[in-house]
N, C-alpha and C. Protein backbone atom coordinates (compact mmCIF):
# COMPACT_ATOMS: atom_id res chain seq x y z
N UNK A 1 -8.28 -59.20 -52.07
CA UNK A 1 -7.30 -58.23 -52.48
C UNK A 1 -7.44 -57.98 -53.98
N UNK A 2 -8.04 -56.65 -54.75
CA UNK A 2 -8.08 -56.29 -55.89
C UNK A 2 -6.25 -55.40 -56.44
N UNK A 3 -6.58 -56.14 -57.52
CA UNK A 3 -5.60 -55.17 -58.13
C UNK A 3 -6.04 -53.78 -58.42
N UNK A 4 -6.04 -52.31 -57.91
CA UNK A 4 -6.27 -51.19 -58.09
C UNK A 4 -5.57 -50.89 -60.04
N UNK A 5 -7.33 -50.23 -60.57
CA UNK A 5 -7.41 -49.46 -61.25
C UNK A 5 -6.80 -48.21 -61.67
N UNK A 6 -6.20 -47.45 -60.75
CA UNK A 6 -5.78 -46.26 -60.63
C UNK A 6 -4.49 -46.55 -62.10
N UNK A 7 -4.41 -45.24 -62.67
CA UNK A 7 -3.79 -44.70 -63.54
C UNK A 7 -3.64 -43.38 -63.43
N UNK A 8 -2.20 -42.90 -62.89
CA UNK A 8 -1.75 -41.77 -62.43
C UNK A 8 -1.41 -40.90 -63.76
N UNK A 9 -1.82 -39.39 -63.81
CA UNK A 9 -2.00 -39.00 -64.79
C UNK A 9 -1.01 -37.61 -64.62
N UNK A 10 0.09 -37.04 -65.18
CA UNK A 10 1.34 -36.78 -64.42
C UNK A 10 1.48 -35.48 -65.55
N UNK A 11 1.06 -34.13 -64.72
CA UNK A 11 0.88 -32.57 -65.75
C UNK A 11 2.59 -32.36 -65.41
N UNK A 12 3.29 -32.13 -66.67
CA UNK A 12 4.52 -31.63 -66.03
C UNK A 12 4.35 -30.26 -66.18
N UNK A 13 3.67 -29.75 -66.71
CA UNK A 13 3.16 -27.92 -66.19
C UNK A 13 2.51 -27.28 -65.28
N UNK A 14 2.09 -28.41 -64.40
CA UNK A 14 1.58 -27.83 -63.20
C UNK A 14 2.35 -27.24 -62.42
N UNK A 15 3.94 -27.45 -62.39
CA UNK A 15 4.05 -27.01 -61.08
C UNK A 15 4.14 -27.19 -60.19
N UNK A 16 3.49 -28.23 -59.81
CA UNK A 16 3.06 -29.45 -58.71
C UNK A 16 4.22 -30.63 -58.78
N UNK A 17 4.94 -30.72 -57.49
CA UNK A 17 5.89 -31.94 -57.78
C UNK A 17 4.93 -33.35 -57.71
N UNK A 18 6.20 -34.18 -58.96
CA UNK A 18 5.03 -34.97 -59.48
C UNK A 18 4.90 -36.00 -58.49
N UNK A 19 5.75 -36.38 -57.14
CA UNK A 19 5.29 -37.39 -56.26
C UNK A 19 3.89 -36.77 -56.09
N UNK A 20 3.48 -35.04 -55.31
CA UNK A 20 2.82 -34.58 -54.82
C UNK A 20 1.23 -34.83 -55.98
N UNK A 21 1.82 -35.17 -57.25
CA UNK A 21 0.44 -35.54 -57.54
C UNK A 21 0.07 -36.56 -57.71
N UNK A 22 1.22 -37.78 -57.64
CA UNK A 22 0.55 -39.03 -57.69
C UNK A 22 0.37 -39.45 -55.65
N UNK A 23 0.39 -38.34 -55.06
CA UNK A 23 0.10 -38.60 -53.79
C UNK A 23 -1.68 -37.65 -53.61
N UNK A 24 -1.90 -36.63 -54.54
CA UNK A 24 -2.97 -36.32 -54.89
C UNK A 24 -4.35 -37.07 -55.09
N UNK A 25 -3.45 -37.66 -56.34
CA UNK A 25 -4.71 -38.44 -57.15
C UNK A 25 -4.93 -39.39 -56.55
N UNK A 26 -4.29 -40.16 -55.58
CA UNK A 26 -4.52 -41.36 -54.54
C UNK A 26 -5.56 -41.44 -53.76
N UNK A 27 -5.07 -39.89 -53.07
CA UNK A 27 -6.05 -39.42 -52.08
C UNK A 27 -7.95 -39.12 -52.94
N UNK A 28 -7.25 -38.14 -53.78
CA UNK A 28 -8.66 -38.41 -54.72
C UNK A 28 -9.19 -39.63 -55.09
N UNK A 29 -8.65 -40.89 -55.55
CA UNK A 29 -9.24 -41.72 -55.76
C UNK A 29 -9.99 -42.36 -54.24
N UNK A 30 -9.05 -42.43 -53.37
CA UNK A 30 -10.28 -42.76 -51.73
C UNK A 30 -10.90 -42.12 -51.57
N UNK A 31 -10.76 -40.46 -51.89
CA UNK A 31 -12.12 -40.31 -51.49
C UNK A 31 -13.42 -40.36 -52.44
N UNK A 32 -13.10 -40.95 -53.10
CA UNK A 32 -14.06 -41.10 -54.32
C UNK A 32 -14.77 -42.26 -54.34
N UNK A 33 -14.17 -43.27 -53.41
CA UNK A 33 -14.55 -45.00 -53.32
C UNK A 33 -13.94 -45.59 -54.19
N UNK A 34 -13.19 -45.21 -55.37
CA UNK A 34 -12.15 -45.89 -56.55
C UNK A 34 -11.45 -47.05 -55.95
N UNK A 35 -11.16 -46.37 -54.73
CA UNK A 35 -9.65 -47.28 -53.87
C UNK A 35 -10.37 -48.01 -52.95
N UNK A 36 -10.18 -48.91 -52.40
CA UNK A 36 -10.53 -49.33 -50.97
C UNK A 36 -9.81 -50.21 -50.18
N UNK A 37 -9.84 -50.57 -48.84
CA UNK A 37 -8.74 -51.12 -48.39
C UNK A 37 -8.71 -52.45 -49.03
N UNK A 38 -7.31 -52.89 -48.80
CA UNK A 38 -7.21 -54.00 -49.41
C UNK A 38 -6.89 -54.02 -51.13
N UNK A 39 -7.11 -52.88 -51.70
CA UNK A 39 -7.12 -52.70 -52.59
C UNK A 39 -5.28 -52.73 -53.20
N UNK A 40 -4.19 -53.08 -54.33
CA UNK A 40 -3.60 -52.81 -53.94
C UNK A 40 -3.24 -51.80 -55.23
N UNK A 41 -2.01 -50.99 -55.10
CA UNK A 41 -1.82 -49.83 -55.89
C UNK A 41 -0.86 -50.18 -56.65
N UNK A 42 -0.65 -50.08 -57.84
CA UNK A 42 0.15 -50.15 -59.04
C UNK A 42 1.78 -50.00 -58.42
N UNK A 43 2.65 -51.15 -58.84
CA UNK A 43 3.91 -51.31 -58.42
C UNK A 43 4.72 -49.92 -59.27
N UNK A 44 5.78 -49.53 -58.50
CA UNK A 44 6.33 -48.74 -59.20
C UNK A 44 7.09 -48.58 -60.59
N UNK A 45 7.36 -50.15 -60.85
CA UNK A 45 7.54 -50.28 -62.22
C UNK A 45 6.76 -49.89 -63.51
N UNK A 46 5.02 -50.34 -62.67
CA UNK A 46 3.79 -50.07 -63.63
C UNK A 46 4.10 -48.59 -63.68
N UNK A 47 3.78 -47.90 -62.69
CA UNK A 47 3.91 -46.54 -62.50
C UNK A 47 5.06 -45.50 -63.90
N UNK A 48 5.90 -46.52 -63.77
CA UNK A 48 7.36 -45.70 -64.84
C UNK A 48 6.69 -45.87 -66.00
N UNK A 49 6.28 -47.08 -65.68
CA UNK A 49 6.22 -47.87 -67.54
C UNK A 49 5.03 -46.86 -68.18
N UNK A 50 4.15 -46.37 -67.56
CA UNK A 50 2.77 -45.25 -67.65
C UNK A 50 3.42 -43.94 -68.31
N UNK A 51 4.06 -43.69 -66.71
CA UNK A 51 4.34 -42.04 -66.79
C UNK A 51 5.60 -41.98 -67.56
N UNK A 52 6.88 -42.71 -67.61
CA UNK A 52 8.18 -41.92 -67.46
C UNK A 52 8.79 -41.35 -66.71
N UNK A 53 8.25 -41.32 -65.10
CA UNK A 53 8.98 -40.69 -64.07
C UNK A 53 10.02 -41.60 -63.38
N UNK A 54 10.73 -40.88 -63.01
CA UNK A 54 11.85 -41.71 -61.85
C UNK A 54 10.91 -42.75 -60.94
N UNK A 55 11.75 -44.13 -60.87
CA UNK A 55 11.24 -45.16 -59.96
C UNK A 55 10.99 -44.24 -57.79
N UNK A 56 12.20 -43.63 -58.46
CA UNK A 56 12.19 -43.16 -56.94
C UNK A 56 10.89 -42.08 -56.50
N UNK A 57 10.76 -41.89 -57.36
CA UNK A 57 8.97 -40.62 -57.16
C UNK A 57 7.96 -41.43 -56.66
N UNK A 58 7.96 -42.28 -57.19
CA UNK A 58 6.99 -43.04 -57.18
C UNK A 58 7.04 -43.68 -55.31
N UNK A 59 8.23 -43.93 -55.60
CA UNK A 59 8.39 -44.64 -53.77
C UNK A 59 8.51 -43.48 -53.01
N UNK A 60 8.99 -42.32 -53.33
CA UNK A 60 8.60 -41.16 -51.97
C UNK A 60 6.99 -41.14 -52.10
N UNK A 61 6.32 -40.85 -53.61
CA UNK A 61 4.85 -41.01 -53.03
C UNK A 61 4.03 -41.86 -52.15
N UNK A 62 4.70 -42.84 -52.61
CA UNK A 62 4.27 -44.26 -51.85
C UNK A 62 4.49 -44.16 -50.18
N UNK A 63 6.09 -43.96 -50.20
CA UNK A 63 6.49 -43.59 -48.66
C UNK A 63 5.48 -42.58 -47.80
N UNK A 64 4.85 -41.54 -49.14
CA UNK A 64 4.27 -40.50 -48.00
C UNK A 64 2.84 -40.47 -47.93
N UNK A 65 2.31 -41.50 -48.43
CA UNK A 65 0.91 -42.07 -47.98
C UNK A 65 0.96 -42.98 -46.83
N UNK A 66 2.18 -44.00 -46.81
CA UNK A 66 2.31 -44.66 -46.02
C UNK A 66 2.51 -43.76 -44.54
N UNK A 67 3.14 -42.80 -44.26
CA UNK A 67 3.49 -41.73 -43.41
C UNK A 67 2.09 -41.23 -42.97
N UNK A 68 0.96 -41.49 -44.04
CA UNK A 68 -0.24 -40.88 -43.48
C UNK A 68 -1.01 -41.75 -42.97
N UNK A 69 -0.64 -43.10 -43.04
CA UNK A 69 -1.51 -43.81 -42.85
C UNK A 69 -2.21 -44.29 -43.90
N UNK A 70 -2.30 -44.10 -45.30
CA UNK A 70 -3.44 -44.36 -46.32
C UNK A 70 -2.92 -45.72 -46.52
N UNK A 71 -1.66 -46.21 -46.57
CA UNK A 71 -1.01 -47.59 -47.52
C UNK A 71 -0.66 -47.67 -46.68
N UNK A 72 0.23 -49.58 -46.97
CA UNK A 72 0.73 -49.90 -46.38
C UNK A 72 1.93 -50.89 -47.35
N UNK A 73 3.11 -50.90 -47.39
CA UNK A 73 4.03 -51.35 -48.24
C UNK A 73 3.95 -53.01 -47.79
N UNK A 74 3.86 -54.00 -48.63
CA UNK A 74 4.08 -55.24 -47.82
C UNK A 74 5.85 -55.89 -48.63
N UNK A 75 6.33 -56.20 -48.12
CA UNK A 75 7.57 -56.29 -48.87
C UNK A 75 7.65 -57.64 -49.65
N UNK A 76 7.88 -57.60 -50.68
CA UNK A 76 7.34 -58.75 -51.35
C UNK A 76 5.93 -58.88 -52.44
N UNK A 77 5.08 -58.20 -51.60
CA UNK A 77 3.98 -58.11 -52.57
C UNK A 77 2.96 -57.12 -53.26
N UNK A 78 3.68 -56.02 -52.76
CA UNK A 78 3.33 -54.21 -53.11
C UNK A 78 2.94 -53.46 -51.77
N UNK A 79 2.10 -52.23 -52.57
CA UNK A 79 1.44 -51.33 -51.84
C UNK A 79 0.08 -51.79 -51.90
N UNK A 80 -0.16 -51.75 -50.08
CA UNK A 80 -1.76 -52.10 -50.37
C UNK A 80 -2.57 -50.63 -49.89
N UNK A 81 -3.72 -50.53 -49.81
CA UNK A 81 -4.40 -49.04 -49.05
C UNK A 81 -4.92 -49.56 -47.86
N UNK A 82 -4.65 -49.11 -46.81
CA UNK A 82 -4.96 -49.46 -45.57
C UNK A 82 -6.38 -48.30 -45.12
N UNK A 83 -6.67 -47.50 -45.70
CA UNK A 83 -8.24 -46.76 -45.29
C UNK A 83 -8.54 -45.94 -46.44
N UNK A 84 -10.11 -45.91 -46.10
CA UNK A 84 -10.69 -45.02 -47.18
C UNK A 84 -10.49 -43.82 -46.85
N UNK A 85 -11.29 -42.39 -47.36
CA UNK A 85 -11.37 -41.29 -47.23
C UNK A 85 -12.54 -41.34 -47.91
N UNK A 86 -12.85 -41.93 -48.58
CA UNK A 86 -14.90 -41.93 -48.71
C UNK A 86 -15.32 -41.24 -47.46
N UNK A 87 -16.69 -40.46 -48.06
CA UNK A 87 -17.47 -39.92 -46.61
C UNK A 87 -18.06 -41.09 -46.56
N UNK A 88 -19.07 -41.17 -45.82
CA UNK A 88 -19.50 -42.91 -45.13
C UNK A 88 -21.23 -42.23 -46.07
N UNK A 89 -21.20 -41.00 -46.53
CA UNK A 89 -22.87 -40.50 -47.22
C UNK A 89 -22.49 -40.31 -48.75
N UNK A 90 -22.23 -41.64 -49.32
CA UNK A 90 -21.28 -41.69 -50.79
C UNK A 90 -22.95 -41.47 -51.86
N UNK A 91 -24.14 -41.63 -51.63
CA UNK A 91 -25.38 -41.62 -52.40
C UNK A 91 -25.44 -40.29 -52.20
N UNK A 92 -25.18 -39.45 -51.33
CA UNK A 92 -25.21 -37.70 -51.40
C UNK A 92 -23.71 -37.50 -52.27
N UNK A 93 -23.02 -37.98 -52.42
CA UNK A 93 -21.80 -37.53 -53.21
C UNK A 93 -22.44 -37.70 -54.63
N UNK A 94 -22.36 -39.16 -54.69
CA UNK A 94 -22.97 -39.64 -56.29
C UNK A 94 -23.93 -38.33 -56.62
N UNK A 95 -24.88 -38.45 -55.90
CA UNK A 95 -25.62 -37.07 -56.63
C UNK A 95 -25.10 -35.67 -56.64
N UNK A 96 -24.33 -34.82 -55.87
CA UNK A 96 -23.35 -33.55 -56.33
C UNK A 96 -22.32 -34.35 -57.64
N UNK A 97 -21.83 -35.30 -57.53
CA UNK A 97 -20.95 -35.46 -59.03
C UNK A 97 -21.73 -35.24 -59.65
N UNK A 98 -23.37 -35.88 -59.89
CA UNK A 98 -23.71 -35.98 -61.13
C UNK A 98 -24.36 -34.43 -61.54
N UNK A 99 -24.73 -33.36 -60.52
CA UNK A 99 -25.27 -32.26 -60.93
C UNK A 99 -23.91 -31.32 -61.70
N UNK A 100 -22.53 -31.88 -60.94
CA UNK A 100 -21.30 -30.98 -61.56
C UNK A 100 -20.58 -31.56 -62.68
N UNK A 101 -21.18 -32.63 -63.05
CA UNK A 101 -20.74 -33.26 -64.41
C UNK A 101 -21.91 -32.44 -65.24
N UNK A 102 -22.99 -32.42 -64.82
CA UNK A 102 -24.05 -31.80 -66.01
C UNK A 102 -23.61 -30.48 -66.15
N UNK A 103 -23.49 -29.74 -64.90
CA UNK A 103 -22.76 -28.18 -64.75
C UNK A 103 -21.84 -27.86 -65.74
N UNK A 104 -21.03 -29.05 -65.83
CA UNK A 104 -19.61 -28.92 -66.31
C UNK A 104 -19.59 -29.42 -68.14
N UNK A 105 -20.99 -29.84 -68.15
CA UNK A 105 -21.19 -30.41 -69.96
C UNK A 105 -21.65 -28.98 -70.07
N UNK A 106 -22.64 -28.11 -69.16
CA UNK A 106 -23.21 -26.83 -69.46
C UNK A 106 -21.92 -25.98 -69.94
N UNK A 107 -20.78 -26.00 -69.02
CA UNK A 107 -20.08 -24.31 -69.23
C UNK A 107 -19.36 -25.25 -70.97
N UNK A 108 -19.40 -26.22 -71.22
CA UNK A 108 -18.50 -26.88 -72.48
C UNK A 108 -19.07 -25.97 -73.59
N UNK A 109 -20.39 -26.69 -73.46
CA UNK A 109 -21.34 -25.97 -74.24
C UNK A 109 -20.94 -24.53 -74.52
N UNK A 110 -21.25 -23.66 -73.74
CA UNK A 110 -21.15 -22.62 -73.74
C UNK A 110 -19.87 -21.71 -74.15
N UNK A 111 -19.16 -22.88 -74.76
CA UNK A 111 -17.56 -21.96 -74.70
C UNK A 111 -16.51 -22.09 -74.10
N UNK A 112 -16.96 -22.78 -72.65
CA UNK A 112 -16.19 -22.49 -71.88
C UNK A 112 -15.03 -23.53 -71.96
N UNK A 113 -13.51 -22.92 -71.52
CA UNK A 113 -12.91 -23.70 -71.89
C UNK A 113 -12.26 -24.38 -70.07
N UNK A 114 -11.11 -25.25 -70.20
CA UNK A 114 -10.66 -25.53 -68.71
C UNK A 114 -9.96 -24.69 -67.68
N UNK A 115 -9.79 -23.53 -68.75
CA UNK A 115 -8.87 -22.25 -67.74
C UNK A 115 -10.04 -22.13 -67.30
N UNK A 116 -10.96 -21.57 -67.98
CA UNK A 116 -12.34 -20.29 -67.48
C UNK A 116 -12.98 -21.38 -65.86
N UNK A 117 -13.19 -22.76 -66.86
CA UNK A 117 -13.88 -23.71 -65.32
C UNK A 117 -12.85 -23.26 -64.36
N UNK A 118 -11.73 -23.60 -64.32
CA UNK A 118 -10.81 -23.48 -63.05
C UNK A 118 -10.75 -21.98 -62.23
N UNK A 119 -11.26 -21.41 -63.65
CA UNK A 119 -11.24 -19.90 -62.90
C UNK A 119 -12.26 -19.93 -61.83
N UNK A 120 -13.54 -20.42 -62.46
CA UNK A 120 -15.07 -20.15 -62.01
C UNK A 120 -14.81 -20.82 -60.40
N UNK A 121 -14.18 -22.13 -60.63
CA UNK A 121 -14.22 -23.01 -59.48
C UNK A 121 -13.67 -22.29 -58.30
N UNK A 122 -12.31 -22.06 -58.30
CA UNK A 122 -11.57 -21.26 -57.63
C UNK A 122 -12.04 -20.01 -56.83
N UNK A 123 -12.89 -19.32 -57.95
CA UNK A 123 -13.56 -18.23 -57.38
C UNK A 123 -14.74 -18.61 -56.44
N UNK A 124 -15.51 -19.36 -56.70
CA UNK A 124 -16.67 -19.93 -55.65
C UNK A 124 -15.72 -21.07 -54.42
N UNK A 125 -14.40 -21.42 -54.89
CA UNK A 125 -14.30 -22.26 -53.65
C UNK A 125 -13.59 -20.81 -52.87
N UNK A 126 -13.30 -20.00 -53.14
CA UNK A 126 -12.20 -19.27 -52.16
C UNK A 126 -13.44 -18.65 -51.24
N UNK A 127 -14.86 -18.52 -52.33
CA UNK A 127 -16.02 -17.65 -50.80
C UNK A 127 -16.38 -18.35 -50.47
N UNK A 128 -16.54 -20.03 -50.54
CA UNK A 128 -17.65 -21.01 -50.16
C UNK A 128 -16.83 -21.39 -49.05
N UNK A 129 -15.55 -21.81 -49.51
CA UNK A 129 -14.55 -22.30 -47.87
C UNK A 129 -12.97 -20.96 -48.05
N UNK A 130 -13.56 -19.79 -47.26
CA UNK A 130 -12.48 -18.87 -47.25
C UNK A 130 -11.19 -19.62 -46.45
N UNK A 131 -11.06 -20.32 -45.73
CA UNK A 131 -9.73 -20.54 -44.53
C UNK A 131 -9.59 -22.19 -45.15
N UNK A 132 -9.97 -22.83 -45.85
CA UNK A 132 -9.46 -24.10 -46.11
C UNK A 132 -8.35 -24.12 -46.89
N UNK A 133 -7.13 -24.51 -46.82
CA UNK A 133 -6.19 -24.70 -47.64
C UNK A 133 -6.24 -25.38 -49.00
N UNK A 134 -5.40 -25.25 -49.90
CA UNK A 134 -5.39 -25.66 -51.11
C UNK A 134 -4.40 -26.44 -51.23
N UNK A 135 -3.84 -28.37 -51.42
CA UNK A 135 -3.29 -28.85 -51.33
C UNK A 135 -2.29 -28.37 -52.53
N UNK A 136 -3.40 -28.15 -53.86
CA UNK A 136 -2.70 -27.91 -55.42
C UNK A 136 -1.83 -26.16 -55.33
N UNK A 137 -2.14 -25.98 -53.68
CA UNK A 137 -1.04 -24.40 -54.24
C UNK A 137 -2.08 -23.05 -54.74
N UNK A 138 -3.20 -23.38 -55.05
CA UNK A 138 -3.90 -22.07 -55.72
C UNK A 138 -4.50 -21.24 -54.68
N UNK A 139 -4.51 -20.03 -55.38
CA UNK A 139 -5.30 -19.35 -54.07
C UNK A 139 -6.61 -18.77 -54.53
């Protein structure tokens, strides 16, 4: 049983309610391999002491991973993650991160700032996957 790394990182201009992004970045971190089972996730105290959010955000996030199945609350000794969301072909991932980290030092270079990336992204994800939903709300 590792103590999880994760450090929830909390935009209050998104827009995005902030359980919904520390229920985000969770999910992002499994599927990334960050998390793994057994792993366990930062108590909600850590969580306040970080962000400043209500204790209770933190436990609806918690509650609604648990609802998905990702965690599992043990009472007494935290949140643990009960499954990954890694694809099981993580050496084909490693290599798309590393071509969209170079991609992404390219548009820096160039000017570009994090609106314009988000623009660019947005625009190639809406033709690359037209009918997939957007958890973050964008269209």
């Amino acid at each position: 049983m590792l103590t999880s790394v994760i450090e929830y990182r909390i935009d209050r201009s998104s827009g995005i309610a902030t359980y919904l992004q520390i229920v985000q970045q969770t999910k992002q971190a499994l599927r990334l391999g960050l998390l793994e089972p057994g792993d366990k996730l930062p108590t909600a105290k850590e969580v306040v002491e970080a962000t400043a959010i209500n204790p209770n955000t933190v436990l609806k996030a918690y509650r609604e991973l648990e609802r998905e199945g990702l965690v599992e609350a043990r009472r007494g000794l935290g949140t643990f993650v009960r499954r990954s969301l890694a694809r099981r072909d993580q050496v084909q991932n490693s290599v798309l991160h590393g071509e969209l980290a170079t991609w992404m030092d390219r548009a820096r270079s160039a000017g570009l700032d994090r609106d314009d990336v988000e623009a660019i992204y947005v625009d190639v994800r809406r033709v690359t996957y037209p009918t997939a939903p957007d958890p973050a709300g964008h269209s």
